[in-house]
Protein backbone atom coordinates (compact mmCIF):
# COMPACT_ATOMS: atom_id res chain seq x y z
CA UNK A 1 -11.93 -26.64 -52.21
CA UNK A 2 -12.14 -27.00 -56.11
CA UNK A 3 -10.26 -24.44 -58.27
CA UNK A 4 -12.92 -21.81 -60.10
CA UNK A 5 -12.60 -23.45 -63.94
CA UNK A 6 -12.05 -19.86 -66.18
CA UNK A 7 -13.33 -19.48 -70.04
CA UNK A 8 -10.39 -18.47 -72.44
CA UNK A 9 -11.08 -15.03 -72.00
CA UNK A 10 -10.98 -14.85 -68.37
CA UNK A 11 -7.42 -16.50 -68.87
CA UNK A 12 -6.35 -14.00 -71.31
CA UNK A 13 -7.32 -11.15 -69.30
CA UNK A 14 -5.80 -12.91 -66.18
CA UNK A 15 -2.59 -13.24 -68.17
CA UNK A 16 -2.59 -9.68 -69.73
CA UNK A 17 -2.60 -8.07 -65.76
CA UNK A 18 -0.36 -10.49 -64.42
CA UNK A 19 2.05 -9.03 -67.91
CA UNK A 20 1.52 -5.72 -66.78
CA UNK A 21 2.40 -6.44 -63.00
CA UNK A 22 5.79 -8.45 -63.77
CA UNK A 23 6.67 -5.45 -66.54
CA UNK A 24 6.41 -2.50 -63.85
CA UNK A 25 8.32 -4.99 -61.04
CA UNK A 26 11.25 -5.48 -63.27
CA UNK A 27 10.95 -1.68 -64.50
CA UNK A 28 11.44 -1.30 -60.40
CA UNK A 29 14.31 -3.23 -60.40
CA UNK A 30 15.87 -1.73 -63.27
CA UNK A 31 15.59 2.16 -61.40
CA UNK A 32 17.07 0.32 -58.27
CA UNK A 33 20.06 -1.21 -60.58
CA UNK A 34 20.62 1.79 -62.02
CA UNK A 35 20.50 4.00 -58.68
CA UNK A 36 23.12 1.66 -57.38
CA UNK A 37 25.41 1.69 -60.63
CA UNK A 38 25.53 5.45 -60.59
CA UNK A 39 25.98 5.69 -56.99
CA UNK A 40 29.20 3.42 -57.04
CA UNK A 41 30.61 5.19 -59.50
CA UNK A 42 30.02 8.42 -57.75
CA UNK A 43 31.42 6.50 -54.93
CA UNK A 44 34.48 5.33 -57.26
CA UNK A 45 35.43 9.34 -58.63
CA UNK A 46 34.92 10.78 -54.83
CA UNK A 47 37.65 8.32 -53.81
CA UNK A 48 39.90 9.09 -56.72
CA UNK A 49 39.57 12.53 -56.05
């Protein structure tokens, strides 16, 4: 099957979504990273205590 050709704008819109998707996946990843940081140190002071 031949790949649909797309006019700039298509492409640019395309693009701009794609953007948005990626920017909320990593803002995902970020809460996870930061969920886990803050749980090993509450890990880390409930050990020390």
């Amino acid at each position: 099957m031949r790949p649909k050709y797309q006019n700039f704008e298509e492409l640019v819109k395309q693009n701009k979504q794609e953007l948005l998707e990626d920017e909320q996946k990593i803002k995902q990843i970020e809460q996870r990273l930061d969920k886990k940081a803050t749980k090993q140190k509450t890990d880390k002071i409930n050990q020390l205590s």
